[in-house]
Protein backbone atom coordinates (compact mmCIF):
# COMPACT_ATOMS: atom_id res chain seq x y z
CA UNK A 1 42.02 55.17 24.60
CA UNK A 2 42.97 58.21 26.55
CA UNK A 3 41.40 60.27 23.86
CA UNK A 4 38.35 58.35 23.86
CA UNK A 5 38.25 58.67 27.37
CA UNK A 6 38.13 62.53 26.68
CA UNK A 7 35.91 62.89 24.64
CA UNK A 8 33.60 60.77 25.87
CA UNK A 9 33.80 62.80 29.39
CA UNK A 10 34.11 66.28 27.54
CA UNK A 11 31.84 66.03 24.58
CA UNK A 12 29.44 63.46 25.20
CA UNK A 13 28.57 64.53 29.12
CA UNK A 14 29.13 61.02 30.85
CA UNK A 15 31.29 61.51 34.18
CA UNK A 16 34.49 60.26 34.44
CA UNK A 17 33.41 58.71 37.70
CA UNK A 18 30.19 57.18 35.83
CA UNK A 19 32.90 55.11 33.44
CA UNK A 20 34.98 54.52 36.41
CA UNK A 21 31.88 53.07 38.67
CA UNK A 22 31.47 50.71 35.23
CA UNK A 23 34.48 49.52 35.32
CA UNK A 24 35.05 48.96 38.65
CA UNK A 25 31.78 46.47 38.47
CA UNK A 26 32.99 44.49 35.30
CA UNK A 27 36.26 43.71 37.31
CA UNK A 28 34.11 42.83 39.96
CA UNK A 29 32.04 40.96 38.13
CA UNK A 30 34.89 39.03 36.22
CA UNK A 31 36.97 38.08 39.39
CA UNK A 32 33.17 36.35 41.08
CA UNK A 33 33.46 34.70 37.56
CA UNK A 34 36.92 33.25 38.23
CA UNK A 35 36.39 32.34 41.22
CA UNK A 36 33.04 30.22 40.29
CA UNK A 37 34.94 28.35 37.58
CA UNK A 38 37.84 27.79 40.11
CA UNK A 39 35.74 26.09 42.41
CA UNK A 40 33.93 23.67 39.18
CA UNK A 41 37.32 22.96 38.26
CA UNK A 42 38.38 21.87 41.85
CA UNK A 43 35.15 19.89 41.71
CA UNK A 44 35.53 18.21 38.81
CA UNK A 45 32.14 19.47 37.56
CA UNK A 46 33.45 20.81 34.15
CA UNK A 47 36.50 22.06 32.96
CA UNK A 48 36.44 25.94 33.57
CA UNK A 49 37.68 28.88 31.20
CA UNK A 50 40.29 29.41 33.82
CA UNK A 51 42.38 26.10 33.00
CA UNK A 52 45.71 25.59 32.24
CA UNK A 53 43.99 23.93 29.32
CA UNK A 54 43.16 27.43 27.82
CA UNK A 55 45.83 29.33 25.65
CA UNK A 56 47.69 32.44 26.73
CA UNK A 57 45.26 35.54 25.28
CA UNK A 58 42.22 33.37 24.36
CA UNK A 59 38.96 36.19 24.04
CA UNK A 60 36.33 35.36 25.87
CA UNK A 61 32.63 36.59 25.92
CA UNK A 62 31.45 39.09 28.53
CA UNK A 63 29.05 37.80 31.65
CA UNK A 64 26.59 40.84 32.10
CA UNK A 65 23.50 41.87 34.79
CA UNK A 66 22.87 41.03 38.57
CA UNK A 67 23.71 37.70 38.67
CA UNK A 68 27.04 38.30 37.41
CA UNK A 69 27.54 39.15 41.09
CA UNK A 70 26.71 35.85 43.02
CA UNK A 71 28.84 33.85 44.20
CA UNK A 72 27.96 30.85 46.82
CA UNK A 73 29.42 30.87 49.98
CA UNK A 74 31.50 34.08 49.58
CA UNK A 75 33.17 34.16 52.93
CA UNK A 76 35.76 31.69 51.23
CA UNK A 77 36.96 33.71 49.46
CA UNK A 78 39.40 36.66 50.29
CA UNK A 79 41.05 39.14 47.31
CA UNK A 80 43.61 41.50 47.75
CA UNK A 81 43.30 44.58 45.84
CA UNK A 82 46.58 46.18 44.67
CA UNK A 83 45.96 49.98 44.03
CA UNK A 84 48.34 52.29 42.42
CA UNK A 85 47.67 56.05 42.59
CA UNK A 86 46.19 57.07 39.12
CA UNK A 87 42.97 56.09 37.55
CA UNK A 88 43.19 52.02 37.23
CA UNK A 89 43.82 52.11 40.82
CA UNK A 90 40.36 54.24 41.32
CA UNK A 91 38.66 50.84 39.24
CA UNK A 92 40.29 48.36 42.11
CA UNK A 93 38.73 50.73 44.55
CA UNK A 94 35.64 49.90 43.22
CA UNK A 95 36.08 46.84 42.58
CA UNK A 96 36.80 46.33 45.86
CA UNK A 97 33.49 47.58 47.14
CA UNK A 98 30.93 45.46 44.84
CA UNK A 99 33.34 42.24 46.11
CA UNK A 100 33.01 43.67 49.76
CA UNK A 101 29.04 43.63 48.73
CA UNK A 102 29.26 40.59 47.33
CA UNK A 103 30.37 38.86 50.69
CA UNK A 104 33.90 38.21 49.81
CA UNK A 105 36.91 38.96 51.89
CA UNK A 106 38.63 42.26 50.81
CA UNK A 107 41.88 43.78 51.54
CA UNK A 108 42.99 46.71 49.83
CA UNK A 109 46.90 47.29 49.27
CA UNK A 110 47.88 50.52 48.45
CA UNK A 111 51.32 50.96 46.77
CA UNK A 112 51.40 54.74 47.92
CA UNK A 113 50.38 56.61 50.82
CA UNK A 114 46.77 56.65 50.14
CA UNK A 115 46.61 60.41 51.05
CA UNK A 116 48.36 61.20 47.45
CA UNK A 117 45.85 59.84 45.56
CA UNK A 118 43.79 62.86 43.95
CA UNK A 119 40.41 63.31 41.33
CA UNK A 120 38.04 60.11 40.97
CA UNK A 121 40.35 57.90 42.83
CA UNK A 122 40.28 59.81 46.06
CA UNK A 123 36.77 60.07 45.60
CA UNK A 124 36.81 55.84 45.70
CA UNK A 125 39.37 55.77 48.48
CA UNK A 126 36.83 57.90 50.61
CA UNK A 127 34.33 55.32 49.74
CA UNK A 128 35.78 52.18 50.40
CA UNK A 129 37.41 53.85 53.71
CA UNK A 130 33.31 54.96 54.48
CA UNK A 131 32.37 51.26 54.62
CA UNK A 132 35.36 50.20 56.49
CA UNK A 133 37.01 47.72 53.67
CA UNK A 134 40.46 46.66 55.30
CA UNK A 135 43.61 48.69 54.39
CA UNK A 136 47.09 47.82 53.92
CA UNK A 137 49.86 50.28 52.58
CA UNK A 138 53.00 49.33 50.66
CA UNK A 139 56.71 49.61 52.82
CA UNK A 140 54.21 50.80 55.82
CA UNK A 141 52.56 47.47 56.92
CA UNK A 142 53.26 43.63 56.63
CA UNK A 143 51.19 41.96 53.05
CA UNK A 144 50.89 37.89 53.79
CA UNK A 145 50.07 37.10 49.90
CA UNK A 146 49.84 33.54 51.08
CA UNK A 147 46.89 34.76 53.56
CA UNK A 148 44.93 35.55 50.52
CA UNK A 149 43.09 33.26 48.02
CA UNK A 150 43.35 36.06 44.80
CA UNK A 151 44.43 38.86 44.02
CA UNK A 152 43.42 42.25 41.72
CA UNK A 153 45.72 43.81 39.74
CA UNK A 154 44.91 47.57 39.67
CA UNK A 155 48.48 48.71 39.70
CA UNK A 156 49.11 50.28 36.43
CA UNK A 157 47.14 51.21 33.45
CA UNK A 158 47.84 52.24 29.52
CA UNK A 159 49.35 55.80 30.66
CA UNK A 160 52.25 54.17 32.08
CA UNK A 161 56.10 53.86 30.29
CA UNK A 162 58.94 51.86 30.98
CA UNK A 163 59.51 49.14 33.62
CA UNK A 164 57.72 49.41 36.85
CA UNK A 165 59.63 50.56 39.78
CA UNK A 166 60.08 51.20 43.70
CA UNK A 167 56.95 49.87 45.34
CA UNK A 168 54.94 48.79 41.57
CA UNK A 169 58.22 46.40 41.07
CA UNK A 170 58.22 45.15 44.64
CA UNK A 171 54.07 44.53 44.86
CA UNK A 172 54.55 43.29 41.22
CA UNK A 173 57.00 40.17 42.05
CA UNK A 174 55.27 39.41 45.68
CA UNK A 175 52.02 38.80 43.89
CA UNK A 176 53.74 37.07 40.98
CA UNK A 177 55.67 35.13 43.15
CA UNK A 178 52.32 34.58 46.42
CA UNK A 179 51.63 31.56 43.29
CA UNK A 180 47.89 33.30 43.58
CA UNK A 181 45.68 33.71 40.77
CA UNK A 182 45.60 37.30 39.90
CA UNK A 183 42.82 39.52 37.46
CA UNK A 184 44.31 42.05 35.81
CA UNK A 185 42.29 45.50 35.60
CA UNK A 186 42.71 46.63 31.62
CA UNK A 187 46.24 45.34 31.12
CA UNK A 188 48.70 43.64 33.45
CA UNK A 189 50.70 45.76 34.96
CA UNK A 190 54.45 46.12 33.29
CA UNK A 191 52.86 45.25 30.28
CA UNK A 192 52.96 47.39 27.16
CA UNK A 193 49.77 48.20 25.74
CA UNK A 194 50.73 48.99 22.41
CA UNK A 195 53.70 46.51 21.62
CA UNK A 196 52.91 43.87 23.86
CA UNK A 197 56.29 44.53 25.29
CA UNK A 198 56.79 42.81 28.58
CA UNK A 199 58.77 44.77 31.15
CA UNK A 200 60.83 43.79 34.02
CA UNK A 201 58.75 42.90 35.71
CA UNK A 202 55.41 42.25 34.57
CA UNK A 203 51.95 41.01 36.49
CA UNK A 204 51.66 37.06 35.15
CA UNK A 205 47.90 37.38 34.57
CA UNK A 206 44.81 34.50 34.84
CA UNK A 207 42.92 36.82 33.29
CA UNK A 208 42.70 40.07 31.91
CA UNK A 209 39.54 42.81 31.77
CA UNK A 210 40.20 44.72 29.36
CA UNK A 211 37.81 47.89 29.28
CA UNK A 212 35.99 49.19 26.29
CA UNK A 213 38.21 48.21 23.21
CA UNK A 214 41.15 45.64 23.04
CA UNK A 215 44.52 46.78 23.72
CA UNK A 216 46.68 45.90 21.04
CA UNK A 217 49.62 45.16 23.39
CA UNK A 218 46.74 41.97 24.20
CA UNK A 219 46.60 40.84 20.65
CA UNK A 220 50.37 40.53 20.32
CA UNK A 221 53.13 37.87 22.03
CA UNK A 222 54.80 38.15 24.88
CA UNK A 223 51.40 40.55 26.27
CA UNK A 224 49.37 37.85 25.25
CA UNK A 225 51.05 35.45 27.08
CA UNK A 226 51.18 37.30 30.28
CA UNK A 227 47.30 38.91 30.04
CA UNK A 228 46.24 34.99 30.47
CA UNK A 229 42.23 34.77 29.22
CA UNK A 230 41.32 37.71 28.08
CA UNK A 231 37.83 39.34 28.58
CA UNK A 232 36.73 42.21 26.50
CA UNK A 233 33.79 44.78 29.17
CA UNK A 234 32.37 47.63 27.95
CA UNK A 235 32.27 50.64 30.30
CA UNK A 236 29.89 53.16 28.57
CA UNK A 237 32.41 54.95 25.96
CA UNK A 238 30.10 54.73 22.87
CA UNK A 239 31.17 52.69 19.89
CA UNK A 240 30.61 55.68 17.09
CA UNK A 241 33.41 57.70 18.97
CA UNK A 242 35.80 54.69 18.04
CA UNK A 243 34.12 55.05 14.37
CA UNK A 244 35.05 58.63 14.84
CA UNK A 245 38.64 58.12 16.10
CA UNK A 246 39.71 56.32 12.55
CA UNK A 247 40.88 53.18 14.16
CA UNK A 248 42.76 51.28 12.08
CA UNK A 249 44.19 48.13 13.80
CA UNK A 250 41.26 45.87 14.43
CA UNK A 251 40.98 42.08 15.75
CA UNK A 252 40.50 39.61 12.83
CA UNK A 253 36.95 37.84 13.24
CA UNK A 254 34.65 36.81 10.82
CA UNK A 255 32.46 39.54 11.56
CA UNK A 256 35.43 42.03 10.52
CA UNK A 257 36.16 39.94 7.65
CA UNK A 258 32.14 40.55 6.32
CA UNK A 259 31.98 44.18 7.49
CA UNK A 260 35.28 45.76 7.32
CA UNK A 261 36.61 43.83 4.24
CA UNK A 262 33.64 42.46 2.46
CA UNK A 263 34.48 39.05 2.69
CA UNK A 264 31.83 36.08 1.59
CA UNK A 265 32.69 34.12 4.12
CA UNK A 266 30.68 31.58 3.25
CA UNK A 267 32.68 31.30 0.23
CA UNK A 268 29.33 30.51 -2.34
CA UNK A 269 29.39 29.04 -4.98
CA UNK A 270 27.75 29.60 -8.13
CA UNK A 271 25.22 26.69 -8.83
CA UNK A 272 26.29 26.76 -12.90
CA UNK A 273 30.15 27.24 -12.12
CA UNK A 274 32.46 25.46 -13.66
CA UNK A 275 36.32 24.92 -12.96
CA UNK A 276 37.32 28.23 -15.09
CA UNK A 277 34.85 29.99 -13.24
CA UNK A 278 37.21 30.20 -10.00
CA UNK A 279 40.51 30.99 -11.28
CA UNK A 280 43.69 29.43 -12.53
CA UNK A 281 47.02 29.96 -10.08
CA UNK A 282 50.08 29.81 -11.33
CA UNK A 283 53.04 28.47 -9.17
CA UNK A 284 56.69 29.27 -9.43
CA UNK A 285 58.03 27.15 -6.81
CA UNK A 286 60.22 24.07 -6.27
CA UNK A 287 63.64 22.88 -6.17
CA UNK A 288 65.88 19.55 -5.79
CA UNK A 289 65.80 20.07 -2.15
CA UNK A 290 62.79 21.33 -1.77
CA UNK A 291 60.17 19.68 -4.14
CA UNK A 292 57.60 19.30 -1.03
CA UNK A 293 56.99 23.51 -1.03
CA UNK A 294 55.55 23.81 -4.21
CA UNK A 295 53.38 20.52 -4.00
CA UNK A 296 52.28 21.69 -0.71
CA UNK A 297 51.49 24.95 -2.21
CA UNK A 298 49.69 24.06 -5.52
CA UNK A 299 47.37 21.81 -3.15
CA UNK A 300 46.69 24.25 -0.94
CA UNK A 301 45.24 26.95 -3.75
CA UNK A 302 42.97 23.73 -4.66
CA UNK A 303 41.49 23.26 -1.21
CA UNK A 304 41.01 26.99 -1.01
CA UNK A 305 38.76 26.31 -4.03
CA UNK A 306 41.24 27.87 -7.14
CA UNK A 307 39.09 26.14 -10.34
CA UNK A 308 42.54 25.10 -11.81
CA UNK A 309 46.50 25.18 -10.46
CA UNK A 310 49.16 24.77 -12.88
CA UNK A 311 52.56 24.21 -10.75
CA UNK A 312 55.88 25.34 -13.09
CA UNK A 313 58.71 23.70 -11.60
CA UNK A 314 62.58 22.39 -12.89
CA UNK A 315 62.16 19.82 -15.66
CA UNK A 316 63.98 16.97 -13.20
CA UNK A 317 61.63 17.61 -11.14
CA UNK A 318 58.90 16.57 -13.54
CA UNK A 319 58.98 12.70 -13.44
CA UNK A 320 59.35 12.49 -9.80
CA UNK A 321 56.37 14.74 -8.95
CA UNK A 322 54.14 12.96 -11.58
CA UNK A 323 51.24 11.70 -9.71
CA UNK A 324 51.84 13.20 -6.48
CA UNK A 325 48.72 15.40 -6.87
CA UNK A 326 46.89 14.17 -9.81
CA UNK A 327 44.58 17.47 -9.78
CA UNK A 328 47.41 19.69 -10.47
CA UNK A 329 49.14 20.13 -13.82
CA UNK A 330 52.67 20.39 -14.11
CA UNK A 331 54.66 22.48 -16.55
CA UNK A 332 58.25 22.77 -16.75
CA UNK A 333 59.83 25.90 -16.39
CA UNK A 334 63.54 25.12 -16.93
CA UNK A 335 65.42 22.05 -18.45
CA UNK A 336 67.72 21.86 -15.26
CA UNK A 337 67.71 24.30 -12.14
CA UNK A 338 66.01 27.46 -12.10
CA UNK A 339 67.95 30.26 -13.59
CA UNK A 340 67.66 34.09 -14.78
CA UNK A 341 66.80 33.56 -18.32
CA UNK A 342 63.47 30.92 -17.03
CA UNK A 343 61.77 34.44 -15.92
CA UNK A 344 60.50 34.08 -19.56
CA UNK A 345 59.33 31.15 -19.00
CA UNK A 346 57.07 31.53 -16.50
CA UNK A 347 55.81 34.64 -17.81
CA UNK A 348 55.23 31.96 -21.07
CA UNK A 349 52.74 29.93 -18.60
CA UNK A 350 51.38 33.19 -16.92
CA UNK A 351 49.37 33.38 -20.12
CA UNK A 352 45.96 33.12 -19.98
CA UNK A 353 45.87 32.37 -15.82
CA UNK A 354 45.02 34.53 -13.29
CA UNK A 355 47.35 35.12 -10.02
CA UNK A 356 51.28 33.90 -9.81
CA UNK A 357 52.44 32.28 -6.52
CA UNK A 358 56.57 32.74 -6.22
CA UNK A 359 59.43 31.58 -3.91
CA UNK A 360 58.24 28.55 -1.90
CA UNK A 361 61.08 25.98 -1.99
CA UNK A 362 62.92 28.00 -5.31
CA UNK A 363 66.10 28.36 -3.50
CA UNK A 364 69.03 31.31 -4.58
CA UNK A 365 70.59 30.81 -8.07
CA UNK A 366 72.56 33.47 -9.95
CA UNK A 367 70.73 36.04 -11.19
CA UNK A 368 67.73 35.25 -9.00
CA UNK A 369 67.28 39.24 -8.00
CA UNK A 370 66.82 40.50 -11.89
CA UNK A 371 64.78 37.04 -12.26
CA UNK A 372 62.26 38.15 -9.61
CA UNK A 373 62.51 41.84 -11.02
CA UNK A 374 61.11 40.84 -14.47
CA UNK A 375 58.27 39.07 -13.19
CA UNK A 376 57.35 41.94 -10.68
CA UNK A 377 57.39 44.15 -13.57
CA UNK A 378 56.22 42.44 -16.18
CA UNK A 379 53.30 40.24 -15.02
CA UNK A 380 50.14 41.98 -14.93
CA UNK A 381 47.87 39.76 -12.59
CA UNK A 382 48.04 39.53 -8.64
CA UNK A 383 51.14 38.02 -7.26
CA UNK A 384 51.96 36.07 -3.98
CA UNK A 385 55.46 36.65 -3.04
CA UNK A 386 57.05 33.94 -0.23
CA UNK A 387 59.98 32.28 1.33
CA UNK A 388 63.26 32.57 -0.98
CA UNK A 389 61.88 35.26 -3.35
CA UNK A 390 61.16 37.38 -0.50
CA UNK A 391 64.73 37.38 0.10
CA UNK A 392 65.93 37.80 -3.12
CA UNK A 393 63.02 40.80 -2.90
CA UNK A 394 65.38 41.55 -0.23
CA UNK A 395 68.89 41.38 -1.19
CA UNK A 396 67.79 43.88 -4.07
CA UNK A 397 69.53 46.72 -3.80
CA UNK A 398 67.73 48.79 -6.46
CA UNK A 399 64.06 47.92 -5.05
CA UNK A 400 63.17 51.69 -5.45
CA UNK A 401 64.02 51.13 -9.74
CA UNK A 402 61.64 48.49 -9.72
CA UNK A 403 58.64 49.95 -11.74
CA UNK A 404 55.33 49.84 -9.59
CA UNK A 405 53.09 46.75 -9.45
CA UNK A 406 49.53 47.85 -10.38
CA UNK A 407 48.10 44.49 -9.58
CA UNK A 408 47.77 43.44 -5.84
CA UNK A 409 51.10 42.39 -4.90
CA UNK A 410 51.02 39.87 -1.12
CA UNK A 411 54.04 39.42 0.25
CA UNK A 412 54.08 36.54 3.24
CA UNK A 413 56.91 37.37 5.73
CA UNK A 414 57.76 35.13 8.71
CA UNK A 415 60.01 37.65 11.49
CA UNK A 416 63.33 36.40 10.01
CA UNK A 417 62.94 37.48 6.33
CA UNK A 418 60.53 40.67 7.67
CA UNK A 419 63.92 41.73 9.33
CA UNK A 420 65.67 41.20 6.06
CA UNK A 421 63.39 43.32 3.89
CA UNK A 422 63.33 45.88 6.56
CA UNK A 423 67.11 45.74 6.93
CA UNK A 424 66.50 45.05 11.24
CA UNK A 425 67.32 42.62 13.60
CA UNK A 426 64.31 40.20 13.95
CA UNK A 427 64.45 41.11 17.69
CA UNK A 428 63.63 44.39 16.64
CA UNK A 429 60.61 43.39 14.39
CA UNK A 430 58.85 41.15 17.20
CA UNK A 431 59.04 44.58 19.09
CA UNK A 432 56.52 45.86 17.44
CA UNK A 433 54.61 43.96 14.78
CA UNK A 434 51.79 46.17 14.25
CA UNK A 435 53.35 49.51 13.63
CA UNK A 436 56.36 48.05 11.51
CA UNK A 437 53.87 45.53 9.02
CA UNK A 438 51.41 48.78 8.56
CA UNK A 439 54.41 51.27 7.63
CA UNK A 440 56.10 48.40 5.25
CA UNK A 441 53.02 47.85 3.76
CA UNK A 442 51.62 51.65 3.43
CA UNK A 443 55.36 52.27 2.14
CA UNK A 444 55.81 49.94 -0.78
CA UNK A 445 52.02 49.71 -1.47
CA UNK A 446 51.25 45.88 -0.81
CA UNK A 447 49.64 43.88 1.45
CA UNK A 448 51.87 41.99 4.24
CA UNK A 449 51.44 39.23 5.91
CA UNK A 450 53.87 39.19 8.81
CA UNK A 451 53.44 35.45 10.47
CA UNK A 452 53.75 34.07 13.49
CA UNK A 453 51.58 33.67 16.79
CA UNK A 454 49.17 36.41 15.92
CA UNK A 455 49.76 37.11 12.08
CA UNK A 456 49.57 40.31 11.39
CA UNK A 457 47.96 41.15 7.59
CA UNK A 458 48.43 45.11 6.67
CA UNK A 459 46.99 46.80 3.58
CA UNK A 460 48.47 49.18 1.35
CA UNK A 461 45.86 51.90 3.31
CA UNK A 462 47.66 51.29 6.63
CA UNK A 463 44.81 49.07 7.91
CA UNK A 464 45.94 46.00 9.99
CA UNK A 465 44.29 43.32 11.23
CA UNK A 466 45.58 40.50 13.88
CA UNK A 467 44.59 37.22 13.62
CA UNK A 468 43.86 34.98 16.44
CA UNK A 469 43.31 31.78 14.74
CA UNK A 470 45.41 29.01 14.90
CA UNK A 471 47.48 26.06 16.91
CA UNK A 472 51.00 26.09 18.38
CA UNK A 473 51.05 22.53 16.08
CA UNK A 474 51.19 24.58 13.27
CA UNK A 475 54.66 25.69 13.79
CA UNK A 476 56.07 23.21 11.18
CA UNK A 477 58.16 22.86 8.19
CA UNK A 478 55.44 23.75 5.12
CA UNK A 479 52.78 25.45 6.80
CA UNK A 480 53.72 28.82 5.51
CA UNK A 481 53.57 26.96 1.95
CA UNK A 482 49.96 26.09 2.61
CA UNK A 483 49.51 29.81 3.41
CA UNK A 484 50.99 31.08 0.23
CA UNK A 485 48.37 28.51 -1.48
CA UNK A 486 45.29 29.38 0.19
CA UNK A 487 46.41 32.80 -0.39
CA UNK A 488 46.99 32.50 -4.37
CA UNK A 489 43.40 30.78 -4.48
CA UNK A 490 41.51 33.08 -3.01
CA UNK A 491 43.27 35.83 -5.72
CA UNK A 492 42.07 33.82 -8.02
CA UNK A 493 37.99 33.73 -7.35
CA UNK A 494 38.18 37.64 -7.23
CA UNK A 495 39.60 38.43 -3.73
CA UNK A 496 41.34 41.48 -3.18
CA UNK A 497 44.91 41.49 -2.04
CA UNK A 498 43.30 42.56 0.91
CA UNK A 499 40.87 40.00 1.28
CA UNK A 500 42.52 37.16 -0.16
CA UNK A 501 45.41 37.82 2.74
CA UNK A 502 43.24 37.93 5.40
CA UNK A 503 40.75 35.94 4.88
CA UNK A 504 43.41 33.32 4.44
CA UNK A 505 45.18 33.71 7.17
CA UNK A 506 42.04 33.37 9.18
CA UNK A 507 41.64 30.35 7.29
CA UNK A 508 44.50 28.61 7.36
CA UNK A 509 44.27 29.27 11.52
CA UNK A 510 41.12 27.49 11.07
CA UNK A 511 42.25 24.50 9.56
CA UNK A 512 45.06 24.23 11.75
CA UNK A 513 43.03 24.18 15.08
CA UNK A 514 41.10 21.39 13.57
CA UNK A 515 43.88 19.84 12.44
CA UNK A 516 45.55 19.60 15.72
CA UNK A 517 42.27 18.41 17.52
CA UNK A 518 42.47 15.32 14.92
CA UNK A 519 46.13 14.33 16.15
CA UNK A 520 46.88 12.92 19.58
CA UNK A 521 48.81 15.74 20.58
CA UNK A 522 49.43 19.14 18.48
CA UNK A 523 53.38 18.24 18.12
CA UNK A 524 52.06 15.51 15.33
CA UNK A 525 50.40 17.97 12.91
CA UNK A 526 52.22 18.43 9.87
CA UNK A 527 51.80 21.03 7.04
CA UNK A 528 49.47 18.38 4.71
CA UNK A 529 47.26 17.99 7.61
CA UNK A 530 46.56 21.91 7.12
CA UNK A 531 45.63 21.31 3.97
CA UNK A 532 42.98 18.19 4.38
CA UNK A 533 41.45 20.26 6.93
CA UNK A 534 40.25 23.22 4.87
């Protein structure tokens, strides 16, 4: 961002107070917006997008043009504006101004001597002082939060490291603490903007403007969580510089799934098709204690509209799994419980289908490492790598013998076995999602899927993508099975690791925010309901 902001002064022409004016309006403009679906909600006219109803980071369209600016009976409201001494404090200076001209209330509290401020934002302070807007400074004069009815956030922006301190920390608790709701200019202050790291402490956002392009601290947990509703402006920095900048993490939508990726999204289908037309999946999966994984799986590469699923599995396993999803064929792969020497096996039933689906519910055995190594090496179709043969993946010690996959190779992650096959903490993966899926993936040439609130898919290119699909219901025993499934079927009509990956993430969020809206309350949904609701 601060090279965009740059270039777009240096090269294109436009003045860095031109962007700054811009953004000081769509704060403006946002906060009027608040505060009219503040006063709906009070009324019990509709439910507004500031509710507690509405998840932590949810994206919300832009509110553009003059009326964006009206707001009845504006002498209820008052706002105080919390300015640091850089640039985002220069945007709550403005702010300030088009809420002063609005009609609202406005109180600006500096959390420096406003003397010190210097470039575009003494240029602001000189305005807002010109039309006599209210000043307060920090550790100079008394701030009654409680006197206010909101408050702007223009405290810190994305140049600023580490945990806030002196007079950010101390403005940063009162206003968390005044139990007002606050607008965040960009990102919340404390906040992160590449990690999502929260600091100590941290702004607790209603809503976040976040100017020009999404932040990718936004996209990612704990930032998400404390940005509130998030609201993408722009501010004039043209959209071919971002072209230009090679950008490489981008927000999953279905728009990015057509463009970027070359997704059908509308997932046609031929009108002379038949079942062989869209794929066969083969899935290694299953166990004594864990029969459910594979079932859930080999359904799941049905629903995502695999022509055929043949599910290999231990011969006990056979009779009682007979029946329990009459569309998928079962083979068995061993006469008793998985072992080294079934490898052949599967790679037996591999003939003749079209992507292999491994690990969900297999469990550890002896041998299980060299087991996994002969199917990496020796099957030549796509392969979807989960749960327990990600760890035996893993626990592999001579990963960098393994002869190279030439087929796409997914492997589905949750944090705890991400931190295995990175050799980290999981603490220390959850620090930084982004960057550590798009080196592992770049690294060992396969597309990753690290899950979790805001999956993260990452190509073998160094792409990523961050998904924002999905229900807290879904945190439940199988749903990463389901994913694995969907995965494997979209492999098999002709996806591209890729594609397949993200598209099925995206999907499988989907189905699970339908899902939940079918169940009383989201705690109910379990992994089959996933499934039905593809």
């Amino acid at each position: 961002m601060r090279e965009l902001d740059r270039r777009t002064i240096e090269e294109v022409g436009i003045p860095a107070v031109a962007l700054m004016e811009n953004v000081g309006r769509a704060i403006a403009e946002e906060v009027i917006r608040w505060c009219r679906e503040r006063r709906d909600v009070s009324s019990g006219s509709r439910q507004g997008a500031g509710s507690q109803s509405e998840s932590p980071g949810d994206l919300v369209p832009a509110v553009q043009g003059d009326a964006a600016l009206r707001l009845e009976e504006p002498e209820r409201e008052h706002w105080l504006v919390l300015a640091g001494k850089g640039n985002n404090g220069g945007d709550g200076l403005v702010a300030a101004r088009y809420l002063r001209e609005a009609g609202m209330r406005v109180t600006i509290v500096y959390a420096v001597e406003p003397g010190s401020l210097t470039g575009e934002a003494a240029l602001q302070r000189e305005a807002a002082r010109a039309l006599g807007i209210p000043v307060l400074v920090h550790g100079e004069d008394d701030v009654d939060f409680t006197a206010c009815t909101g408050i702007v956030d223009a405290l810190l922006g994305t140049g600023s490291r580490g945990a806030p301190r002196g007079a950010y920390a101390e403005l940063i608790a009162a206003a968390n603490g005044s139990g007002r709701d606050i607008v965040s200019a960009d990102i919340p202050s404390g906040l992160d903007a590449d990690t999502g790291a929260v600091h100590d402490p941290c702004i607790r956002a209603r809503r976040t403007v976040c100017l020009a392009f999404l932040k990718r601290g936004l996209a990612q947990f704990p930032g998400a969580e404390a940005a509130g509703e998030i609201v993408v402006r722009a501010i004039g920095i043209p959209a071919l510089l971002c072209a230009q900048q090679n950008v490489s993490t981008f927000l999953l939508t279905e728009e990015v799934l057509r463009t970027r990726l070359g997704v059908d999204t509308a997932r046609r289908r031929s009108p002379d098709g038949h079942k062989g037309t869209y794929g066969h999946v083969l899935v290694a999966a299953g166990s004594l204690p864990m029969s459910g994984a594979g079932l859930l799986c080999s359904r799941a590469a049905l629903r995502a509209g695999s022509g055929l699923v043949t599910w290999a599995l231990p011969g006990p396993l056979l009779p009682p799994m007979a029946g329990a999803a009459p569309e998928v064929m079962l083979a068995s792969a061993t006469a008793a419980d998985w072992h080294e020497a079934s490898a052949a096996r599967v790679l037996e039933l591999l003939a003749g289908r079209d992507v292999l689906a491994v690990g969900p519910g297999l469990g550890r055995f002896e041998g299980d490492g060299r087991w996994l190594r002969t199917l990496w090496e020796e099957a030549a179709c796509p392969m979807v790598v989960d749960a327990d043969a990600l760890n035996m993946l893993a626990a592999s010690d001579d990963l960098d013998a393994w002869k190279p996959r030439q087929a796409d190779t997914v492997l589905t992650p949750h944090p705890g076995e991400m931190a295995r096959l990175a050799g980290l903490s999981t603490a220390e993966v959850q620090r930084d999602r982004i960057r550590l899926a798009s080196e592992y993936a770049k690294a060992h040439r396969v597309t990753l899927v690290l899950k979790g609130a805001r999956t993260v898919i990452a190509t073998p290119d160094g792409d990523a993508f961050v998904n924002a699909t999905g229900s807290p219901g879904m945190a439940t025993g199988g749903a990463g099975d389901v994913l694995t499934g969907i995965i494997a079927g979209l492999l098999a009509q002709g996806a591209s690791g890729p594609q397949a990956a993200a598209f099925g993430v995206y999907l499988h969020g989907l189905a699970g925010e339908a899902a939940a809206r079918r169940r009383a309350h989201p705690a109910s949904l379990v992994a089959g309901d996933i499934i039905e609701a593809l």
